[in-house]
C-alpha atoms as a PDB file:
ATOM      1  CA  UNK A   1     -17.581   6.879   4.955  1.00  0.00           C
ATOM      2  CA  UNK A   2     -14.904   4.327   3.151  1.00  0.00           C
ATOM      3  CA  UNK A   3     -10.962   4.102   4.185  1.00  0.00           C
ATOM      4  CA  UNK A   4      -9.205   1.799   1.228  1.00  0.00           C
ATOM      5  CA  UNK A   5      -5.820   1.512   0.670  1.00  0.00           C
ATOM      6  CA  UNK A   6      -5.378   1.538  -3.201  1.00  0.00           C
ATOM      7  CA  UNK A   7      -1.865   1.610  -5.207  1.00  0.00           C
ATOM      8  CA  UNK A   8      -1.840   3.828  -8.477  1.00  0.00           C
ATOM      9  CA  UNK A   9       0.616   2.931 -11.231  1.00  0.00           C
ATOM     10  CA  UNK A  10       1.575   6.234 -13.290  1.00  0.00           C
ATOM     11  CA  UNK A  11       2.747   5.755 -16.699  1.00  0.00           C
ATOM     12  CA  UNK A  12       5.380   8.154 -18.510  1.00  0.00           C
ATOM     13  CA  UNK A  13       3.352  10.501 -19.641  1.00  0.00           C
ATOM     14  CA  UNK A  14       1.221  11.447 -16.869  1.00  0.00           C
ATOM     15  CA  UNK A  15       4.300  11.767 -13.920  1.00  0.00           C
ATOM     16  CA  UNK A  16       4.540  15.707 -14.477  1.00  0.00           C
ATOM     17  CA  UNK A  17       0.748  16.014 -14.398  1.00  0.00           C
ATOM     18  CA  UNK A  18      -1.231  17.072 -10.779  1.00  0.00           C
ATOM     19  CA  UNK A  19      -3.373  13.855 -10.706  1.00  0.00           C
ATOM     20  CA  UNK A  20      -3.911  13.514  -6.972  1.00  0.00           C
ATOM     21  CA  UNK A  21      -4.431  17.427  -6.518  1.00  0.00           C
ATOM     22  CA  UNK A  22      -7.373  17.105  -9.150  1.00  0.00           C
ATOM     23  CA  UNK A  23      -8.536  13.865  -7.067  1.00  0.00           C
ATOM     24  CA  UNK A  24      -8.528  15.558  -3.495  1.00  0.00           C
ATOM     25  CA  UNK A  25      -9.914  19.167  -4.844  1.00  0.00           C
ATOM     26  CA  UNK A  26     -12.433  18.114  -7.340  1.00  0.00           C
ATOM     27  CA  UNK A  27     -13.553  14.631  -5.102  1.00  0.00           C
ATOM     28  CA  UNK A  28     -13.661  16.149  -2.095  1.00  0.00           C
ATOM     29  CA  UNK A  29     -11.002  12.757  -0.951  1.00  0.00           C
ATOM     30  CA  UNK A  30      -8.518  12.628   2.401  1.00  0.00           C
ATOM     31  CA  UNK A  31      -5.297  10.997   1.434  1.00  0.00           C
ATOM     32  CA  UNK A  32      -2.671   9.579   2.893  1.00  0.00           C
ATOM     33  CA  UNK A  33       0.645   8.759   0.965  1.00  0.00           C
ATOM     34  CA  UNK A  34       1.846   5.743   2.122  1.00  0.00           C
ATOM     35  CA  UNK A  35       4.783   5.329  -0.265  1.00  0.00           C
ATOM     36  CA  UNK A  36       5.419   7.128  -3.520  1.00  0.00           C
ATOM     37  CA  UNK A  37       7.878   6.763  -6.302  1.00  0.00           C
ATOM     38  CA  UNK A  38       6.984   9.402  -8.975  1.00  0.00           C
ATOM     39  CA  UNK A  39      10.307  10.498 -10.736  1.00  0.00           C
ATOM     40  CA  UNK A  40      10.009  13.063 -14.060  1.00  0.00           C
ATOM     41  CA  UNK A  41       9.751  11.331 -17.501  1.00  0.00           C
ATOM     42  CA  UNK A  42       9.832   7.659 -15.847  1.00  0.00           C
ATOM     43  CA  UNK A  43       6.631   5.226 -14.698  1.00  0.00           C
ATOM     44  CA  UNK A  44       5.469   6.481 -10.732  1.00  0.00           C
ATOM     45  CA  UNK A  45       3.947   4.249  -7.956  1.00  0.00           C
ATOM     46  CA  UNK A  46       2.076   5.507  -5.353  1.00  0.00           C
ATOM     47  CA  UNK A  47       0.290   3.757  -1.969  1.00  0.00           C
ATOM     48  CA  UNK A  48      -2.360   5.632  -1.018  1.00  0.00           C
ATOM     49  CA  UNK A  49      -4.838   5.816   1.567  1.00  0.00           C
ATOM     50  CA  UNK A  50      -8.098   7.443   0.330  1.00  0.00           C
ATOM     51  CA  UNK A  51     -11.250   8.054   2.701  1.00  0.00           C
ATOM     52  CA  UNK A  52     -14.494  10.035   2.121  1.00  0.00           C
ATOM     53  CA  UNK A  53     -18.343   9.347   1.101  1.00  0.00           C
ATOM     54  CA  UNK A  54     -19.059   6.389  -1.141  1.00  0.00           C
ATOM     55  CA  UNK A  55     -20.055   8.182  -3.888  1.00  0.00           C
ATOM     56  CA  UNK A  56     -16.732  10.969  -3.901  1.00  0.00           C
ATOM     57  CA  UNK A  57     -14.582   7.898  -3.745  1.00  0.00           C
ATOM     58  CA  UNK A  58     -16.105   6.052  -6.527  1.00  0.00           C
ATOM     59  CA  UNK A  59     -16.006   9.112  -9.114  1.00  0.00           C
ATOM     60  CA  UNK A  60     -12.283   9.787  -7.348  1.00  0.00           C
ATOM     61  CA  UNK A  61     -11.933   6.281  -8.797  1.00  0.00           C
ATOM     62  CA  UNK A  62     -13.366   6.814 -12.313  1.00  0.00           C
ATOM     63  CA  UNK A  63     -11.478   9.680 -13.134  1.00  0.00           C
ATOM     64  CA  UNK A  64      -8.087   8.132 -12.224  1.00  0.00           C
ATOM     65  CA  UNK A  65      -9.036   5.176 -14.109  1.00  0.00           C
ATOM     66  CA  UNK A  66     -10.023   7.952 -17.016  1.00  0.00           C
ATOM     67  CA  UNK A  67      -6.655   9.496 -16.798  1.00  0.00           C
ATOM     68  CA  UNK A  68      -4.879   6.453 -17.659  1.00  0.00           C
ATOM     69  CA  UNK A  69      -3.550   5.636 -14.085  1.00  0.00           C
ATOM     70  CA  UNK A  70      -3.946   2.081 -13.367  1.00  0.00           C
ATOM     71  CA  UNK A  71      -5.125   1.140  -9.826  1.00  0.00           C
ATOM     72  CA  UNK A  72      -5.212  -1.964  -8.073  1.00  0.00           C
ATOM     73  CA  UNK A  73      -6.979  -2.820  -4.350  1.00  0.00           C
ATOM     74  CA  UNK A  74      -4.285  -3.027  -2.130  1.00  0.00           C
ATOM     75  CA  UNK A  75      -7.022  -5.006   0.949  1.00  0.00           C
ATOM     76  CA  UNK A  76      -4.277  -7.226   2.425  1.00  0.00           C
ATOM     77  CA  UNK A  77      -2.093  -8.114   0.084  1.00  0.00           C
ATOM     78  CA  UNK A  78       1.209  -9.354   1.908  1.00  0.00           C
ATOM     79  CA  UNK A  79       0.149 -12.400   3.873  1.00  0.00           C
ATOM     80  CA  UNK A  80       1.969 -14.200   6.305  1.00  0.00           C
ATOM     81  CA  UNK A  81       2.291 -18.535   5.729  1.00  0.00           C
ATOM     82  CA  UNK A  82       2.254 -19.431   9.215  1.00  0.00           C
ATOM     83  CA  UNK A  83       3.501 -22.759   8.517  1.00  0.00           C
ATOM     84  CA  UNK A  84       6.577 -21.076   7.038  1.00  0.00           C
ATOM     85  CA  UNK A  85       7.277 -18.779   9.428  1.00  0.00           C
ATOM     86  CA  UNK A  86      10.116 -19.435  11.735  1.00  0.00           C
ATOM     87  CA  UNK A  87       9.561 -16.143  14.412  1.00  0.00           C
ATOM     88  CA  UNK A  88      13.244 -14.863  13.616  1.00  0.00           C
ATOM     89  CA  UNK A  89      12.642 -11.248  13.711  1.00  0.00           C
ATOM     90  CA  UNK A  90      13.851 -10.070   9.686  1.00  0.00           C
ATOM     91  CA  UNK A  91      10.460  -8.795   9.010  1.00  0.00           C
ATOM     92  CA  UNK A  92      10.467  -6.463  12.745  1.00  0.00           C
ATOM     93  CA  UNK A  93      13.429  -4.514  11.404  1.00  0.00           C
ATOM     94  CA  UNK A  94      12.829  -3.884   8.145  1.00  0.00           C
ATOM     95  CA  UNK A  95       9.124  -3.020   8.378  1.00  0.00           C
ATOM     96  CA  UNK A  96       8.391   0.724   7.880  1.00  0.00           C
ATOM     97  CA  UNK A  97       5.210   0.750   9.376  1.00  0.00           C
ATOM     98  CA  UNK A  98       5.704  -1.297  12.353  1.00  0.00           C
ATOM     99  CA  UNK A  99       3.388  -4.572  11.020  1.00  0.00           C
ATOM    100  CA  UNK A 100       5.438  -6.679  12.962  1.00  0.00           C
ATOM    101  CA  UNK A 101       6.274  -6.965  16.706  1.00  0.00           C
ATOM    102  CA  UNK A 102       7.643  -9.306  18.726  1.00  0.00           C
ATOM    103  CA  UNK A 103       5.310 -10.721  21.549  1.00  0.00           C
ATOM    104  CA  UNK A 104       7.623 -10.924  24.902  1.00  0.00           C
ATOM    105  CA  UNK A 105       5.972 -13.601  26.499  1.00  0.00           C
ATOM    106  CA  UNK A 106       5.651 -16.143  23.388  1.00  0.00           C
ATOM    107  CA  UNK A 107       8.776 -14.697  21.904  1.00  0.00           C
ATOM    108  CA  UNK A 108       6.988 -14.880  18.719  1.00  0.00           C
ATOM    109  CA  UNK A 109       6.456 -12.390  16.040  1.00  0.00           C
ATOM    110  CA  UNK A 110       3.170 -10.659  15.711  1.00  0.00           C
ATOM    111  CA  UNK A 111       1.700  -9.378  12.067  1.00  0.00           C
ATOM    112  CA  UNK A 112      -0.896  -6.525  11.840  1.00  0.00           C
ATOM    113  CA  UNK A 113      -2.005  -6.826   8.470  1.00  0.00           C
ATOM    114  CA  UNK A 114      -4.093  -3.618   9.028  1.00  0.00           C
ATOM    115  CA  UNK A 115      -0.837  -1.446   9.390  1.00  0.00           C
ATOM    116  CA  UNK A 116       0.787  -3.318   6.432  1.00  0.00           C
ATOM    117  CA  UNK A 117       1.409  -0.764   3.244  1.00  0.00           C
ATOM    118  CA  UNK A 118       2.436  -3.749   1.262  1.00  0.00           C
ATOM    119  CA  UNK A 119       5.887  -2.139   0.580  1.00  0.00           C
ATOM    120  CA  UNK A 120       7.321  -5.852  -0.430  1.00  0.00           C
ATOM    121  CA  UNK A 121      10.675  -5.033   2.047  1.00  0.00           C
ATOM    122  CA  UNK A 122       9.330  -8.098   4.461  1.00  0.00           C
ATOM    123  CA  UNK A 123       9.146 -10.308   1.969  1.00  0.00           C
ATOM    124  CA  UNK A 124      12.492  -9.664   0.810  1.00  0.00           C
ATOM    125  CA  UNK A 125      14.001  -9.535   4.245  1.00  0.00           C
ATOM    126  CA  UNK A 126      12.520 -12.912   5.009  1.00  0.00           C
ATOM    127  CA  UNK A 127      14.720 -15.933   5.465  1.00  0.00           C
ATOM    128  CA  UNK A 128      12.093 -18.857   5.346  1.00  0.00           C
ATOM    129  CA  UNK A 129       9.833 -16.952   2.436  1.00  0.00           C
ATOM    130  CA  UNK A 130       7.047 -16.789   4.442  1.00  0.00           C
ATOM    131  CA  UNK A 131       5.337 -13.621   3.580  1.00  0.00           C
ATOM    132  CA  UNK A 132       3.530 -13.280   0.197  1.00  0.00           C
ATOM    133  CA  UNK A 133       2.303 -10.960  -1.849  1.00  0.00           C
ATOM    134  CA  UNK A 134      -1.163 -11.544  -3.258  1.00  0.00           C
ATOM    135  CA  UNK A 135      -2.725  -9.387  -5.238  1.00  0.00           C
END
């Protein structure tokens, strides 16, 4: 069984067209949206979350890439420069997901990069730019 997290760039033309129905029915795929912006007649994003066999997954993956949706890995992309970070908190509010937390004892700020959807609003919200976004 394989859990990736995977983010699928939609151009125009394909927005009003029932890609991930046809990858779930036909691939036999779990999903789970993690953030979508698919609006009619403009370019879509979507985070997913796709599990299932191996094989399933990798022909999920071949006919999105065959549909013209563009896919990129999304394996723990927003990092954390611990030299950078300062512990103030910005990330723990903004987070959507709850990555962050604040560690009572230390009174620093925790990251679980395993929660992270890679949603960019840390790294905006971040005074000392210490999260990045590597892709």
């Amino acid at each position: 069984m394989v859990s990736k997290k995977i983010v699928l760039h939609f151009p125009k033309r394909l927005v009003d067209r029932p890609i991930v129905y046809h990858l779930i029915k036909d691939h036999s795929l779990e999903f789970n949206i993690l953030k979508a912006s698919v609006t009619p007649e403009q370019e879509g994003l979507m985070v997913l979350e796709l599990k299932g066999k191996q094989e399933d997954y990798d022909k999920g993956i071949h006919y999105l890439t065959g549909a013209g949706v563009i896919i990129e890995s999304l394996s723990q992309n927003v990092l954390r420069n611990e030299e950078r970070c300062t512990h103030c908190g910005a990330c723990i509010t903004v987070c959507p997901v709850g990555a962050f937390e604040l560690d009572m004892a230390s009174r620093k700020t925790k990251f679980y990069d395993k929660k992270c959807i890679a949603c960019g609003l840390c790294i905006k919200a971040c005074p000392p730019r210490a999260m990045e976004l590597h892709f």
